[in-house]
C-alpha atoms as a PDB file:
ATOM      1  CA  UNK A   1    -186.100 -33.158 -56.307  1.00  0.00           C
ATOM      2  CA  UNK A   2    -185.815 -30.627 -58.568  1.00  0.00           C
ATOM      3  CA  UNK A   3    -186.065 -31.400 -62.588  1.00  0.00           C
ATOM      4  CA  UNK A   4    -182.544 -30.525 -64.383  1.00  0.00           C
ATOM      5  CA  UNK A   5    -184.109 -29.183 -67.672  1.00  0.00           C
ATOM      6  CA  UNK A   6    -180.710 -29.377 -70.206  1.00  0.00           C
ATOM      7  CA  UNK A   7    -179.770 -26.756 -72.797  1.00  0.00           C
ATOM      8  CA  UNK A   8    -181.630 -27.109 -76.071  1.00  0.00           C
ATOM      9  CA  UNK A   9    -179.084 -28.559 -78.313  1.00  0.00           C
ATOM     10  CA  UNK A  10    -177.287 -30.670 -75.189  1.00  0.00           C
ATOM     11  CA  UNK A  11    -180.313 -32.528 -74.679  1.00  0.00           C
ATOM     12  CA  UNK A  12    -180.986 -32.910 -78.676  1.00  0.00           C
ATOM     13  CA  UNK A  13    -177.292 -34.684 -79.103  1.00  0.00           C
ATOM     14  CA  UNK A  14    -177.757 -37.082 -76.468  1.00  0.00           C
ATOM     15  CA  UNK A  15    -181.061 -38.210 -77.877  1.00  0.00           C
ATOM     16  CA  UNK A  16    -179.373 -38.177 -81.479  1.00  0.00           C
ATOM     17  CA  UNK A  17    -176.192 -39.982 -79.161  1.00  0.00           C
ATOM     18  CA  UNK A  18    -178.487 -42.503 -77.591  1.00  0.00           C
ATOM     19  CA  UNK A  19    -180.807 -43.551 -80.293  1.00  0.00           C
ATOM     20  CA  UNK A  20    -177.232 -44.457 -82.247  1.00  0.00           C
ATOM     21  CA  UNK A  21    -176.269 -46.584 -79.561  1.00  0.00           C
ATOM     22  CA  UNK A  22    -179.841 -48.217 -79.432  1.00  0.00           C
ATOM     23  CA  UNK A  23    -180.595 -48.556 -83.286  1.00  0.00           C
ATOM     24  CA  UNK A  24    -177.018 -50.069 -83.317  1.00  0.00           C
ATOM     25  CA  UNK A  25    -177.499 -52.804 -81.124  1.00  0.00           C
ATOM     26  CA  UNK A  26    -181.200 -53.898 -81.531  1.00  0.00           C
ATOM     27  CA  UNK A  27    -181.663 -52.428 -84.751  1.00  0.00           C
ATOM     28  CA  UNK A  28    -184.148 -49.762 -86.179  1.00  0.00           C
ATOM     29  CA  UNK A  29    -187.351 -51.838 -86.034  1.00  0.00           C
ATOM     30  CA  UNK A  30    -187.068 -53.243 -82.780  1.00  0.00           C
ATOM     31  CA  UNK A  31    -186.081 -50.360 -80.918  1.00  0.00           C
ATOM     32  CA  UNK A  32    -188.936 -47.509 -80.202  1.00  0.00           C
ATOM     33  CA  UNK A  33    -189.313 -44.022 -79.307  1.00  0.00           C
ATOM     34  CA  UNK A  34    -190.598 -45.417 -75.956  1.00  0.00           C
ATOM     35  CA  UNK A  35    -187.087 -47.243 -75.279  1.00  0.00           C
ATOM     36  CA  UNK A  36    -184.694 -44.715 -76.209  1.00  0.00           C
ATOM     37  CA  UNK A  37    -186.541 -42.396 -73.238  1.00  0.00           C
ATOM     38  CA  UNK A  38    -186.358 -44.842 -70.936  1.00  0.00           C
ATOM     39  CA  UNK A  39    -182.743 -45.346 -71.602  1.00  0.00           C
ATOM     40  CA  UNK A  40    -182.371 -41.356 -71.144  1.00  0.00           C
ATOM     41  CA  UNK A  41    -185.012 -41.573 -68.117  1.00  0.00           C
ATOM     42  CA  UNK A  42    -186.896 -38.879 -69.563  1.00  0.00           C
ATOM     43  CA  UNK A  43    -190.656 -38.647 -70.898  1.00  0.00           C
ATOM     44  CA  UNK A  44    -191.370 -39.936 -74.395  1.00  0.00           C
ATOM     45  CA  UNK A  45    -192.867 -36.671 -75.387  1.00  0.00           C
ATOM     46  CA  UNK A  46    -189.093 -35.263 -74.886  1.00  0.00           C
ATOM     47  CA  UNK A  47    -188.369 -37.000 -77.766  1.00  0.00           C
ATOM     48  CA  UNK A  48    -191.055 -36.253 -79.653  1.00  0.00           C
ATOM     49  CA  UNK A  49    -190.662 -32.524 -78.831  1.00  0.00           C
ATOM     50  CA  UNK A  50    -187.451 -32.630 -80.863  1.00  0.00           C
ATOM     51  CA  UNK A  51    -188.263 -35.170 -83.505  1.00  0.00           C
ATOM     52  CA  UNK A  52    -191.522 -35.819 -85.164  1.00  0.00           C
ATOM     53  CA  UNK A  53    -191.025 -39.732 -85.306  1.00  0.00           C
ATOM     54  CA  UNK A  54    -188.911 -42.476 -84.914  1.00  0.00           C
ATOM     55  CA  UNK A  55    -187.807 -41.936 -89.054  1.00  0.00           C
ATOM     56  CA  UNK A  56    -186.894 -38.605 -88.534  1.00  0.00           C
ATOM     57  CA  UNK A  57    -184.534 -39.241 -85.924  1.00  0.00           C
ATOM     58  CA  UNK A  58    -182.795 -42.646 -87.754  1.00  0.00           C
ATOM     59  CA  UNK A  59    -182.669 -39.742 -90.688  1.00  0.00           C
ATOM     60  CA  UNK A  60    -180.244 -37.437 -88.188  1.00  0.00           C
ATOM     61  CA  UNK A  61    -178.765 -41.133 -87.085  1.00  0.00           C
ATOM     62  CA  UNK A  62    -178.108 -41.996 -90.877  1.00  0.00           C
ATOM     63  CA  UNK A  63    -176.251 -38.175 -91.336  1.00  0.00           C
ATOM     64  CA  UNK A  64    -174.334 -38.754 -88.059  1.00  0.00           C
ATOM     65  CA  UNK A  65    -172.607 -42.215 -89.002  1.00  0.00           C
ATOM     66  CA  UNK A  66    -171.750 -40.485 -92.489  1.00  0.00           C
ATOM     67  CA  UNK A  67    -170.295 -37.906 -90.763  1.00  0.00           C
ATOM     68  CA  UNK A  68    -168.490 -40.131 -88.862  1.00  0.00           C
ATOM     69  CA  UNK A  69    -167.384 -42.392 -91.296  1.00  0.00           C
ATOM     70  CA  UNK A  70    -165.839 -39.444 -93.339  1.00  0.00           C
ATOM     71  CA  UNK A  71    -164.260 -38.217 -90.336  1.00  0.00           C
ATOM     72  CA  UNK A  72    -162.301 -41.603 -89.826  1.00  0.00           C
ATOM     73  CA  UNK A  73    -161.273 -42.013 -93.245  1.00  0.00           C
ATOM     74  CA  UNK A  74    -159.406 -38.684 -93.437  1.00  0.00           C
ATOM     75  CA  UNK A  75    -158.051 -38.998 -90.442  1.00  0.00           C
ATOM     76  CA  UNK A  76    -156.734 -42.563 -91.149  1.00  0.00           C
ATOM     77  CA  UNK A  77    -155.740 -41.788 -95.031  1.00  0.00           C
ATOM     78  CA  UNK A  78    -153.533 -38.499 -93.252  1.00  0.00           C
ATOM     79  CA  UNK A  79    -151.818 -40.305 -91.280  1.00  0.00           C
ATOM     80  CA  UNK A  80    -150.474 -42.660 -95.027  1.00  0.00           C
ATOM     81  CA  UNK A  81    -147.679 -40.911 -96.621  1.00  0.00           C
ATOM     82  CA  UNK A  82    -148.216 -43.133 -99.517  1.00  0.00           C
ATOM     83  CA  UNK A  83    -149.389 -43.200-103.185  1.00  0.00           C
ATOM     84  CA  UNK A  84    -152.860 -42.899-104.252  1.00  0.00           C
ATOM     85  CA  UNK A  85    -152.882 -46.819-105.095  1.00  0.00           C
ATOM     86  CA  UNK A  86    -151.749 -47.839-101.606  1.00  0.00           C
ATOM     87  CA  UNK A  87    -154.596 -45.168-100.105  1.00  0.00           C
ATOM     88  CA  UNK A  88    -156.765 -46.752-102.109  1.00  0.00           C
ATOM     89  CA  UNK A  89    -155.784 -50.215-101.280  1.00  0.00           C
ATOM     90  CA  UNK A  90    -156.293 -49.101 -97.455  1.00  0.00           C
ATOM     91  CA  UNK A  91    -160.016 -48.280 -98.556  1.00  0.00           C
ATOM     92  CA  UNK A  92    -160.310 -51.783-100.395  1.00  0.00           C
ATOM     93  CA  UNK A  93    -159.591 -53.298 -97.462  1.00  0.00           C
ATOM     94  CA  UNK A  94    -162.214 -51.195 -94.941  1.00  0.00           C
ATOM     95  CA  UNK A  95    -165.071 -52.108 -97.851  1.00  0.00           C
ATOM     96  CA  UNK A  96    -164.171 -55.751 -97.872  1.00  0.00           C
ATOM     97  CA  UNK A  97    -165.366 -55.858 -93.986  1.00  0.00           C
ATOM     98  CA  UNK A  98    -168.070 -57.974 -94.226  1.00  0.00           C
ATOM     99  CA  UNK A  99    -169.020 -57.150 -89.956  1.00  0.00           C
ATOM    100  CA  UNK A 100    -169.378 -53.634 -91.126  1.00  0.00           C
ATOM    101  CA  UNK A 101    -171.684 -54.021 -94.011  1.00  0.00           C
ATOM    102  CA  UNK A 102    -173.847 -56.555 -91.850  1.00  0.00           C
ATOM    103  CA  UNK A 103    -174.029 -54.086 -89.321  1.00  0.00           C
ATOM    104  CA  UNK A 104    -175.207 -51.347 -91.681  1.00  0.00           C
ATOM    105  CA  UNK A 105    -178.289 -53.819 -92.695  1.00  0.00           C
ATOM    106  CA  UNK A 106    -178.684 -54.855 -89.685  1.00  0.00           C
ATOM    107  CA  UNK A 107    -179.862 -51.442 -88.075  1.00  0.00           C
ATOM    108  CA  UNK A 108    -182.126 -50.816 -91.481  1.00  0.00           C
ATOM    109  CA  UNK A 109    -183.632 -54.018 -91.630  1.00  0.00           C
ATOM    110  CA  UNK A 110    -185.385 -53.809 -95.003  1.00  0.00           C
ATOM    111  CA  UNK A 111    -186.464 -51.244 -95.550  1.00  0.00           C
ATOM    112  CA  UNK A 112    -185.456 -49.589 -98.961  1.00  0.00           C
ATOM    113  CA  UNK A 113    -186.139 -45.987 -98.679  1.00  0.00           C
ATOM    114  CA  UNK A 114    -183.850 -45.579 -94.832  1.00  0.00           C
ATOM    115  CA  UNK A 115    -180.951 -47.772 -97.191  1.00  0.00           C
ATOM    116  CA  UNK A 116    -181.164 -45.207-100.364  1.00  0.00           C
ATOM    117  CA  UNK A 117    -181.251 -42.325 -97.522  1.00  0.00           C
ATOM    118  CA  UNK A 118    -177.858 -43.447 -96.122  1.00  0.00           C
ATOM    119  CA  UNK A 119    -176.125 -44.923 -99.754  1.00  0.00           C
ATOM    120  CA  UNK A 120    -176.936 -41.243-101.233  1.00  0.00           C
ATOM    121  CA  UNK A 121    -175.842 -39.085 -97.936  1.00  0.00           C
ATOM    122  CA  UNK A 122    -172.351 -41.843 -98.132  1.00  0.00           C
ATOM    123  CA  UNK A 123    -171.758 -41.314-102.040  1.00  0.00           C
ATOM    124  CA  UNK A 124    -172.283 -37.585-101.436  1.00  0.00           C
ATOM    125  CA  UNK A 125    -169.521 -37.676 -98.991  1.00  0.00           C
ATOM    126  CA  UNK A 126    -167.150 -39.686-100.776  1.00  0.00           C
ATOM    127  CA  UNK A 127    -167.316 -38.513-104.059  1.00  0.00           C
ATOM    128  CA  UNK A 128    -165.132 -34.987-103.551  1.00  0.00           C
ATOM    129  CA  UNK A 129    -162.974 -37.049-101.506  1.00  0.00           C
ATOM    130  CA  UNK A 130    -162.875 -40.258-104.274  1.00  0.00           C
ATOM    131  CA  UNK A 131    -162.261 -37.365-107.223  1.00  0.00           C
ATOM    132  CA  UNK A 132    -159.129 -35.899-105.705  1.00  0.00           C
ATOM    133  CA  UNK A 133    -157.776 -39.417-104.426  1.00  0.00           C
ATOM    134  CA  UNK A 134    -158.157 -40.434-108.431  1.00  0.00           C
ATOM    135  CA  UNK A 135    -156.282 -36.924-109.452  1.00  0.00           C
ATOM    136  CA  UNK A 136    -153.680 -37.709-106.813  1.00  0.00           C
ATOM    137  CA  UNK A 137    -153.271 -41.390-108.382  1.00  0.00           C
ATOM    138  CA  UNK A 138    -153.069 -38.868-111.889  1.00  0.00           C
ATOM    139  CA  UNK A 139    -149.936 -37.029-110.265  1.00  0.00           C
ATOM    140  CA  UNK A 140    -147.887 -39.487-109.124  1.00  0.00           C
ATOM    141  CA  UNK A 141    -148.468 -42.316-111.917  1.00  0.00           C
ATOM    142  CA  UNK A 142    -150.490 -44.959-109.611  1.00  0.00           C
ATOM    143  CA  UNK A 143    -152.944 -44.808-112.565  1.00  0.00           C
ATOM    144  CA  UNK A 144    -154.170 -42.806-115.675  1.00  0.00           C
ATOM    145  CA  UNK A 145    -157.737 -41.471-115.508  1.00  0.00           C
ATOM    146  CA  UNK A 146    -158.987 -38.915-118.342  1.00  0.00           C
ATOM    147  CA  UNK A 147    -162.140 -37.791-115.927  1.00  0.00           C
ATOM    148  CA  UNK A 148    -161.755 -38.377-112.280  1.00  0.00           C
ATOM    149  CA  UNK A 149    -164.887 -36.479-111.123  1.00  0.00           C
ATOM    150  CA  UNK A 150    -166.875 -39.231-113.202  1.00  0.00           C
ATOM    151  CA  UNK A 151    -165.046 -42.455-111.959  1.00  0.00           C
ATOM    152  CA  UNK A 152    -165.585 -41.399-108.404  1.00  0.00           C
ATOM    153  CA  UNK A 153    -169.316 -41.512-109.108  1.00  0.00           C
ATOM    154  CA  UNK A 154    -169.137 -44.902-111.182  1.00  0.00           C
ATOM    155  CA  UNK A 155    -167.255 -46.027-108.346  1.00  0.00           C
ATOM    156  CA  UNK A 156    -168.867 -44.977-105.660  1.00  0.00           C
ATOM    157  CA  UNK A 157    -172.419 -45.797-107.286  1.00  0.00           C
ATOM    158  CA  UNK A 158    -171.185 -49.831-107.960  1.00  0.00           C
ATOM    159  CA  UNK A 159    -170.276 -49.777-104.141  1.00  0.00           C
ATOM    160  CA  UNK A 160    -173.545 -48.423-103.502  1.00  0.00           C
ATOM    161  CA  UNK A 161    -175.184 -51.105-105.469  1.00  0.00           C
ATOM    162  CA  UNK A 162    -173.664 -53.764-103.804  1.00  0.00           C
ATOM    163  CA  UNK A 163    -174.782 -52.410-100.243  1.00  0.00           C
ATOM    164  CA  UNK A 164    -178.231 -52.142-101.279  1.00  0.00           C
ATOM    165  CA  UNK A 165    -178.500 -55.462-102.032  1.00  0.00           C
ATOM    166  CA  UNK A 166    -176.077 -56.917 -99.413  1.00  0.00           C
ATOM    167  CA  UNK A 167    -179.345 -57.222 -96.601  1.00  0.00           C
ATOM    168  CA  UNK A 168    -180.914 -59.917 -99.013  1.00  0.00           C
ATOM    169  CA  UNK A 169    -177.615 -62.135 -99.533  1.00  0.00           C
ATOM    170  CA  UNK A 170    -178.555 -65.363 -97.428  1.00  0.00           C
ATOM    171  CA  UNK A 171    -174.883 -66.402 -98.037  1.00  0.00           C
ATOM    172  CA  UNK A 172    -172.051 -67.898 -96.495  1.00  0.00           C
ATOM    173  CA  UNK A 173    -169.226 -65.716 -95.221  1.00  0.00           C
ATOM    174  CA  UNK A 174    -166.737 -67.087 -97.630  1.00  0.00           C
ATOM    175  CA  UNK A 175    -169.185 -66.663-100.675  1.00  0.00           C
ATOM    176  CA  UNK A 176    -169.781 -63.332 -99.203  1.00  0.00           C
ATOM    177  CA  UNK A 177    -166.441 -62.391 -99.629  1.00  0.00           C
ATOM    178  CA  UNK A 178    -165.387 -63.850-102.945  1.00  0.00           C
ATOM    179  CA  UNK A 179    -168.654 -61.742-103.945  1.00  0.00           C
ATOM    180  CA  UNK A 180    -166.934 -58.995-102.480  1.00  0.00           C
ATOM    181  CA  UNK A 181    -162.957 -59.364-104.144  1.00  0.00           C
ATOM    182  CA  UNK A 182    -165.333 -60.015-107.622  1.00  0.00           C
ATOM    183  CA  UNK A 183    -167.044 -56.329-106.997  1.00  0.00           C
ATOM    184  CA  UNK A 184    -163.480 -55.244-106.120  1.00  0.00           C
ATOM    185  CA  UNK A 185    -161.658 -56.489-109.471  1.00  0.00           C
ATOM    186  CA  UNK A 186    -164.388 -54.707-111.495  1.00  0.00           C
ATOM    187  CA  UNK A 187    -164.013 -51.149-109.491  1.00  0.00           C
ATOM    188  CA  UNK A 188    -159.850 -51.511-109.590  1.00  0.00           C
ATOM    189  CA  UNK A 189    -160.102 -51.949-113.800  1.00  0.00           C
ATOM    190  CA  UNK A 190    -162.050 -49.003-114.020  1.00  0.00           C
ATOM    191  CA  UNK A 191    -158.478 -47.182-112.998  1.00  0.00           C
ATOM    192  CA  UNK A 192    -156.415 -50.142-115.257  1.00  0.00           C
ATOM    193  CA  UNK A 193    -154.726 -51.735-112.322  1.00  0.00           C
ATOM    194  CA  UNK A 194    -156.662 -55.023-111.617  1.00  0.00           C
ATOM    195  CA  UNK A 195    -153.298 -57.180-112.630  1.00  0.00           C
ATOM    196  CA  UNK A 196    -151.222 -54.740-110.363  1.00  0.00           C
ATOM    197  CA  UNK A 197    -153.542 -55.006-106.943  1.00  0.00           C
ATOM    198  CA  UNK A 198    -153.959 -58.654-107.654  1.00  0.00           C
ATOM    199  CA  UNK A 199    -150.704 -59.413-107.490  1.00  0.00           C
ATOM    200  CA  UNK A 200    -149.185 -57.293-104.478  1.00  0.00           C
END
């Protein structure tokens, strides 16, 4: 039978497509080069011929989920015809997901340097997208904020905080998430509306 040899950058998505799928459900550390080729039924060295190790392909992994992620939120915050409090309220409520944050650690395990690597490449994203949400909240009185481009980035980095750290909470759910509304409270009176989302 003859070998079907796959455009360049048809067979470099699928391995990008695959080792998502695999680093998702086992997790980074327990899922090898050696496994995602088998999945794809192709050599190892296929792999390798595209990335130079298992890092450098988590690293394309890591900028693909961003990717994603931003893609999702703009396409769910179009479809609101709201203010820029309810928007953000909408984003409040994706962050407090605790599945989604424990399935972020999950595929890192602990290791620090893959967890700053996706935190900066998130933040990075965000931050235009946090800046004009805050000037948006400016226009149509949701909230008064002298320098949006600079609460996006406290924001965003207190959100990152909390993710780097959330891998080492050995915590109930429930504590989890009072942990979570705490964080919350603190990033809301940043804009002066703590007293306003608390009570809605």
């Amino acid at each position: 039978m003859a070998r079907i040899t796959k455009p360049v950058e048809e067979r470099r998505q699928e391995i990008i497509n695959t080792a998502h799928i695999m680093f998702m459900s086992n997790g980074f550390d327990k899922t090898q080069m050696a496994d995602i080729s088998k999945k794809m039924n192709v050599a190892t060295g296929t792999i390798y011929h595209y990335f130079k190790s298992r890092t450098d392909l988590l690293y394309v992994v890591i900028d693909k989920i961003v990717d994603e992620k931003m893609k999702n939120l703009k396409k769910q915050q179009s479809k609101l015809h709201v203010s820029a409090f309810d928007r953000l309220k909408q984003i409040i409520l994706s962050f407090q997901n605790i599945e989604k944050l424990e399935n972020i650690s999950f595929i890192f395990g602990n290791d620090p340097v893959l967890i700053q690597y996706y935190l900066l490449k998130l933040n990075n994203s965000l931050s235009p997208f946090f800046g004009s949400l805050i000037e948006q909240g400016n226009a149509d009185g949701s909230w008064k904020c002298e320098y949006p481009k600079e609460t996006a980035i406290f924001i965003l980095h207190g959100m990152a905080g909390v993710m780097a750290d959330w891998h080492q909470l050995k915590e109930s759910k429930q504590k989890k998430h009072k942990k979570i509304e705490i964080y919350t409270s603190m990033f809301l009176r940043v804009l002066g509306i703590a007293e306003t989302a608390n009570n809605e």
